[in-house]
N, C-alpha and C. Protein backbone atom coordinates (compact mmCIF):
# COMPACT_ATOMS: atom_id res chain seq x y z
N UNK A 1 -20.63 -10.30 65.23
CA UNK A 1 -19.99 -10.91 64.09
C UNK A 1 -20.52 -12.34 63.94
N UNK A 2 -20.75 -12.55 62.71
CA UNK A 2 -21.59 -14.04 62.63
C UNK A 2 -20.40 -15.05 62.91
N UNK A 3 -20.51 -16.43 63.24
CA UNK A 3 -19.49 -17.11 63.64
C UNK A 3 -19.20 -18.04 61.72
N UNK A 4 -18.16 -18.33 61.59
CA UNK A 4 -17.73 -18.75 60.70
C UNK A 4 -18.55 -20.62 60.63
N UNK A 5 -18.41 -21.12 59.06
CA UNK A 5 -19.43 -22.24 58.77
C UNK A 5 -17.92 -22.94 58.55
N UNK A 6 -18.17 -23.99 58.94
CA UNK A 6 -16.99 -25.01 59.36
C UNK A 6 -17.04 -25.87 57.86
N UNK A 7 -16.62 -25.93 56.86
CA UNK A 7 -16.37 -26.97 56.17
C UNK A 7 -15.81 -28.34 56.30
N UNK A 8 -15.28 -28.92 57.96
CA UNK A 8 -14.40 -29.95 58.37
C UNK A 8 -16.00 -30.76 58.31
N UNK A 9 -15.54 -31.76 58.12
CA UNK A 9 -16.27 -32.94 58.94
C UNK A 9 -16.44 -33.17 60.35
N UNK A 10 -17.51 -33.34 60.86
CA UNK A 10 -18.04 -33.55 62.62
C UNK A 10 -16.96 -34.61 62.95
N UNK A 11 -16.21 -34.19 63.96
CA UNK A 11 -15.28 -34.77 64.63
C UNK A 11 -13.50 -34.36 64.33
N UNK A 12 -13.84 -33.43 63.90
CA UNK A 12 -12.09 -32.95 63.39
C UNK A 12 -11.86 -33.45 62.27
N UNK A 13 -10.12 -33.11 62.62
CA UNK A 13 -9.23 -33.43 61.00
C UNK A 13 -9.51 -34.96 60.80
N UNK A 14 -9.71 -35.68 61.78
CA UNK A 14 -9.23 -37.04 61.59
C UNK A 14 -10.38 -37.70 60.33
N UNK A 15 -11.64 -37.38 60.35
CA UNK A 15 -12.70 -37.55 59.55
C UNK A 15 -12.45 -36.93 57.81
N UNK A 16 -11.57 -36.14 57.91
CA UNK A 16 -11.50 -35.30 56.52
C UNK A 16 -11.26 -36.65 55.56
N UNK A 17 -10.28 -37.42 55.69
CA UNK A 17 -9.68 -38.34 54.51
C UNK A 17 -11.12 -39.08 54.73
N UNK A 18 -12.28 -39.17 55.47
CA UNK A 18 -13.32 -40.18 54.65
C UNK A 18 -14.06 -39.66 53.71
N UNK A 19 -14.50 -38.20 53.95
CA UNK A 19 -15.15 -37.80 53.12
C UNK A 19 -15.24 -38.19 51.70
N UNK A 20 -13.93 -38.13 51.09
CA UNK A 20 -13.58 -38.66 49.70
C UNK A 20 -14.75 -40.02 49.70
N UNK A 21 -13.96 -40.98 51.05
CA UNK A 21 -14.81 -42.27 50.77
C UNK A 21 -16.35 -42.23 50.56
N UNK A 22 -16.73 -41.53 51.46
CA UNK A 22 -18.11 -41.50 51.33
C UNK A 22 -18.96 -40.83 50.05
N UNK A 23 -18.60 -39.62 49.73
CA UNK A 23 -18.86 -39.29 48.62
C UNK A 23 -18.97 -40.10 47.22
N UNK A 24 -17.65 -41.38 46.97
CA UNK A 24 -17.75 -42.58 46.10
C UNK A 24 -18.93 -42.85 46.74
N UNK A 25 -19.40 -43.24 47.67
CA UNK A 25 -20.10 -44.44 48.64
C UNK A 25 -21.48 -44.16 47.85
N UNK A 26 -21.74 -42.74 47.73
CA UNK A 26 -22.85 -42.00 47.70
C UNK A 26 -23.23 -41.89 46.37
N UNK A 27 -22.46 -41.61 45.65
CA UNK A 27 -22.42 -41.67 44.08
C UNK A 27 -22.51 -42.88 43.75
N UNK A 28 -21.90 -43.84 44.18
CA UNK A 28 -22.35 -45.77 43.84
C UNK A 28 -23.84 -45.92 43.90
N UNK A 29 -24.38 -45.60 45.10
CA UNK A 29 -25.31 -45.92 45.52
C UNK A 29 -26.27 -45.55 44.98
N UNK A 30 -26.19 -44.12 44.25
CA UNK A 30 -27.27 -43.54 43.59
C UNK A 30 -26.92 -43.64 41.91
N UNK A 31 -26.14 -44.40 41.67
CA UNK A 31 -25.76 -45.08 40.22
C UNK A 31 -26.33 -46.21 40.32
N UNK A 32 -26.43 -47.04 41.38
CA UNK A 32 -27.01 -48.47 41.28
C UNK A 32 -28.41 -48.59 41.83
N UNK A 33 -29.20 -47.57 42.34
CA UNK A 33 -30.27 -46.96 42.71
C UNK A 33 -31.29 -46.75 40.80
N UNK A 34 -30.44 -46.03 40.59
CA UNK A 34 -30.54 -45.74 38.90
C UNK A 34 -30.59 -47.23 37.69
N UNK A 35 -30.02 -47.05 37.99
CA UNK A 35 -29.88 -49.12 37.09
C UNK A 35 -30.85 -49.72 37.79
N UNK A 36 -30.70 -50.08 38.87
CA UNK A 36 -32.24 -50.99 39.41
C UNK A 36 -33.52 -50.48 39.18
N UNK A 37 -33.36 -49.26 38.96
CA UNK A 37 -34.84 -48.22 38.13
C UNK A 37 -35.28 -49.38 37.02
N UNK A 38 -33.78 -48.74 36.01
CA UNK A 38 -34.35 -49.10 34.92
C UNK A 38 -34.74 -50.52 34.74
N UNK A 39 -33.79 -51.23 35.42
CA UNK A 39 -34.30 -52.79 35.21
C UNK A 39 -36.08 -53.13 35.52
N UNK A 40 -36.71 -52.37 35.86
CA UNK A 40 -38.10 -52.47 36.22
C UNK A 40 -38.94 -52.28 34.69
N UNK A 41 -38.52 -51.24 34.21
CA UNK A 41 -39.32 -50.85 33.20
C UNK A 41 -39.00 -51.79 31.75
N UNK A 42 -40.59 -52.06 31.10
CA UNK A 42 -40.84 -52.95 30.46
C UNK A 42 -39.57 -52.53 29.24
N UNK A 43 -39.27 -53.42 28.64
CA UNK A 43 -37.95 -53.46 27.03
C UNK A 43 -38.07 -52.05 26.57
N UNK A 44 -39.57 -52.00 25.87
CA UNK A 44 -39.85 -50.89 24.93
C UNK A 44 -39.74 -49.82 25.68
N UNK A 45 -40.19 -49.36 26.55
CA UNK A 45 -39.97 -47.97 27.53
C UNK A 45 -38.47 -47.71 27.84
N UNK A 46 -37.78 -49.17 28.42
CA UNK A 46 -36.23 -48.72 28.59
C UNK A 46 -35.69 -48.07 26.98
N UNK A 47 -35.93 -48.93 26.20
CA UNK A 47 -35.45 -48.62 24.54
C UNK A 47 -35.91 -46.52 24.51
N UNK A 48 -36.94 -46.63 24.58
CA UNK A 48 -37.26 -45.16 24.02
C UNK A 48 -36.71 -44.09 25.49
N UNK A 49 -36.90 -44.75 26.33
CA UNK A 49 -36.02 -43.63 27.45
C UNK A 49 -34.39 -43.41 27.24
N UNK A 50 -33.78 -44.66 26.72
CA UNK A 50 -32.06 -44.87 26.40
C UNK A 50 -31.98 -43.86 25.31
N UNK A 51 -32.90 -44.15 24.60
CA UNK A 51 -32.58 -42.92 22.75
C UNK A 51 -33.29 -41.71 23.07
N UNK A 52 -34.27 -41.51 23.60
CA UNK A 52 -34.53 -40.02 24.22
C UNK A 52 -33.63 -39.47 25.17
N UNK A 53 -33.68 -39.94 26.04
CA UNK A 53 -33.37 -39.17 27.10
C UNK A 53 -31.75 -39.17 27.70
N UNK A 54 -31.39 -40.57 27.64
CA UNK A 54 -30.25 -40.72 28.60
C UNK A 54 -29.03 -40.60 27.72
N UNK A 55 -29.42 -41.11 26.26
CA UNK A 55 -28.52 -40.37 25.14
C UNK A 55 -28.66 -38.94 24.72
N UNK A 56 -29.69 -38.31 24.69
CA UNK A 56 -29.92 -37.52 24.39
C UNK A 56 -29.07 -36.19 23.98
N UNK A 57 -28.06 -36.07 24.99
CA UNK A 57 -26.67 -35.43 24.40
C UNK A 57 -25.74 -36.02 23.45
N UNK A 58 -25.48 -37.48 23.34
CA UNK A 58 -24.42 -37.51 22.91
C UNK A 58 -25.18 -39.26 21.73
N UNK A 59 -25.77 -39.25 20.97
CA UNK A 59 -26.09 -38.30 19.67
C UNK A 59 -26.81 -37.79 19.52
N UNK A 60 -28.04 -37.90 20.46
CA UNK A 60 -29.17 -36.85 20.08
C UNK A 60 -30.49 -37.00 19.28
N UNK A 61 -31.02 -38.25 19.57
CA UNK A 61 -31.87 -38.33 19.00
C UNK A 61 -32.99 -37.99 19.23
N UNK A 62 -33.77 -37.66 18.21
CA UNK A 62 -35.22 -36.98 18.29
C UNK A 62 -36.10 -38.16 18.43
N UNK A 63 -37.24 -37.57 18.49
CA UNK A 63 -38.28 -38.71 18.85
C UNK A 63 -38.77 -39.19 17.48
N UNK A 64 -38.65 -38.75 16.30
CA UNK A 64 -38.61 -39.32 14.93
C UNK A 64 -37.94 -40.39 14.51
N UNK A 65 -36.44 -39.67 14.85
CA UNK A 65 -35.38 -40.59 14.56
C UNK A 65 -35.58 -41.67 15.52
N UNK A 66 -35.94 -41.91 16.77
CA UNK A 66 -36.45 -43.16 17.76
C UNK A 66 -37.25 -43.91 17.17
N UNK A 67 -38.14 -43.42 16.34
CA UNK A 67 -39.50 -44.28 16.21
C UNK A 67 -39.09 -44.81 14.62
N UNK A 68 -38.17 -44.35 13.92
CA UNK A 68 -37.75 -45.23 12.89
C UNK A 68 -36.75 -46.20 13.47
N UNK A 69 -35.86 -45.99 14.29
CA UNK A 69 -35.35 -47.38 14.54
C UNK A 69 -36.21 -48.51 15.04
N UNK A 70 -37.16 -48.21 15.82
CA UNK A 70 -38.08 -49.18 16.57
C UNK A 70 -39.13 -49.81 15.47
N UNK A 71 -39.22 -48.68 14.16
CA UNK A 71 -40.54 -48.99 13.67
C UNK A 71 -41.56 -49.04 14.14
N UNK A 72 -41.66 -47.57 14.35
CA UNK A 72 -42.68 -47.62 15.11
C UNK A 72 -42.92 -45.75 14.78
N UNK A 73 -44.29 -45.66 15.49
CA UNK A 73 -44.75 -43.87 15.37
C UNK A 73 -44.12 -43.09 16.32
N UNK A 74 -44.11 -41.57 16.04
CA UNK A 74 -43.46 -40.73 17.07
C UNK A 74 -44.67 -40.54 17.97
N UNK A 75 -45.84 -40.97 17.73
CA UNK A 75 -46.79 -41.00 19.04
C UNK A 75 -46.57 -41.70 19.95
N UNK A 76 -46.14 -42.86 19.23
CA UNK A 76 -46.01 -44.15 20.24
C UNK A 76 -44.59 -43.82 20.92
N UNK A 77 -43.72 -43.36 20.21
CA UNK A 77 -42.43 -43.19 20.94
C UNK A 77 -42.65 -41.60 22.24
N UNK A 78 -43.28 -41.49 21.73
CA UNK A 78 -43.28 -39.97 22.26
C UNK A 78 -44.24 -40.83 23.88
N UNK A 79 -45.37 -41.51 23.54
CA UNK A 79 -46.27 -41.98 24.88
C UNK A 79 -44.93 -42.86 25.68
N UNK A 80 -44.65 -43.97 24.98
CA UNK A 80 -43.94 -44.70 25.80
C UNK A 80 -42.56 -44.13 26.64
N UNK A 81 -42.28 -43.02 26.18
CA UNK A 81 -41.03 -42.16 26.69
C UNK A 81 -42.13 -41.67 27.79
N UNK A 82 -43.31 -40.99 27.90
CA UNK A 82 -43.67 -40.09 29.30
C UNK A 82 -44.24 -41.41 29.99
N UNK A 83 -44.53 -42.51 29.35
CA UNK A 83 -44.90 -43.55 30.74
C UNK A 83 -43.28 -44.36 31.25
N UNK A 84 -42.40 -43.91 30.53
CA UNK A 84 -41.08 -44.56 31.30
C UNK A 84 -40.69 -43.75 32.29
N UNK A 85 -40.85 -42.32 31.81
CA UNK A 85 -40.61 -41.64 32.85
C UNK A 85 -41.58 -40.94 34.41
N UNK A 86 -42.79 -41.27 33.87
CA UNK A 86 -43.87 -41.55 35.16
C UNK A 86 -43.17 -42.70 36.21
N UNK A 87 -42.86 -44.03 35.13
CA UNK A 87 -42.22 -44.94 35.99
C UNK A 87 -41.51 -44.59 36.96
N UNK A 88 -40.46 -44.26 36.38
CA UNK A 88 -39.17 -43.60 37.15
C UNK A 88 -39.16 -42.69 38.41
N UNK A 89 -40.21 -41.57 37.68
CA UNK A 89 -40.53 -41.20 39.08
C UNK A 89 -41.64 -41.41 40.06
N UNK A 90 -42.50 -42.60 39.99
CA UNK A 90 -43.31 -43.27 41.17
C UNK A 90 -41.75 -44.47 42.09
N UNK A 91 -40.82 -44.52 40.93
CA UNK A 91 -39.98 -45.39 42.25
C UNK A 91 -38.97 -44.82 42.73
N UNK A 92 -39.08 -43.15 42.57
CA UNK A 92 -38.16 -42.18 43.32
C UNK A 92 -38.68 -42.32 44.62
N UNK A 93 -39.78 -42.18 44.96
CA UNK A 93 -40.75 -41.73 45.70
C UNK A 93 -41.21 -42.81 46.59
């Protein structure tokens, strides 16, 4: 019979009430991990990554509708969105 997978935390009950803590701890960390990203990347790249991508659900803008607010082309919006996000992920890494 296989032995059962322990969901407790290493060290008993007494560890259970941190978990909660740590889990915030963990989620902070990789929220402010995220923000210090973006603070790297030049104005225009943060601008077209915020209206592509990170809004992107909630209103939804296309890369058309981006490049008329900026005044600017959907080439250019469309390049500067995949070099924000090259950014992003050379400082995952």
């Amino acid at each position: 019979m296989a032995a059962a997978v322990s969901r407790r935390p290493p060290g008993g009950c007494d560890r259970r009430a941190a978990w909660p803590e740590a889990r915030y701890e963990q989620t902070e960390s990789i929220s402010l991990a995220f923000v210090t990203a973006l603070q790297v990347l030049p104005p225009r790249q943060l601008a077209v990554l915020t209206l592509c991508d990170i809004l992107r659900d909630v209103p939804g803008f296309r890369a058309s509708e981006v490049a008329g607010m900026l005044d600017s082309t959907v080439e250019s919006v469309n390049s500067a969105f995949k070099r924000a996000r090259a950014s992003l992920q050379r400082l995952r890494k």
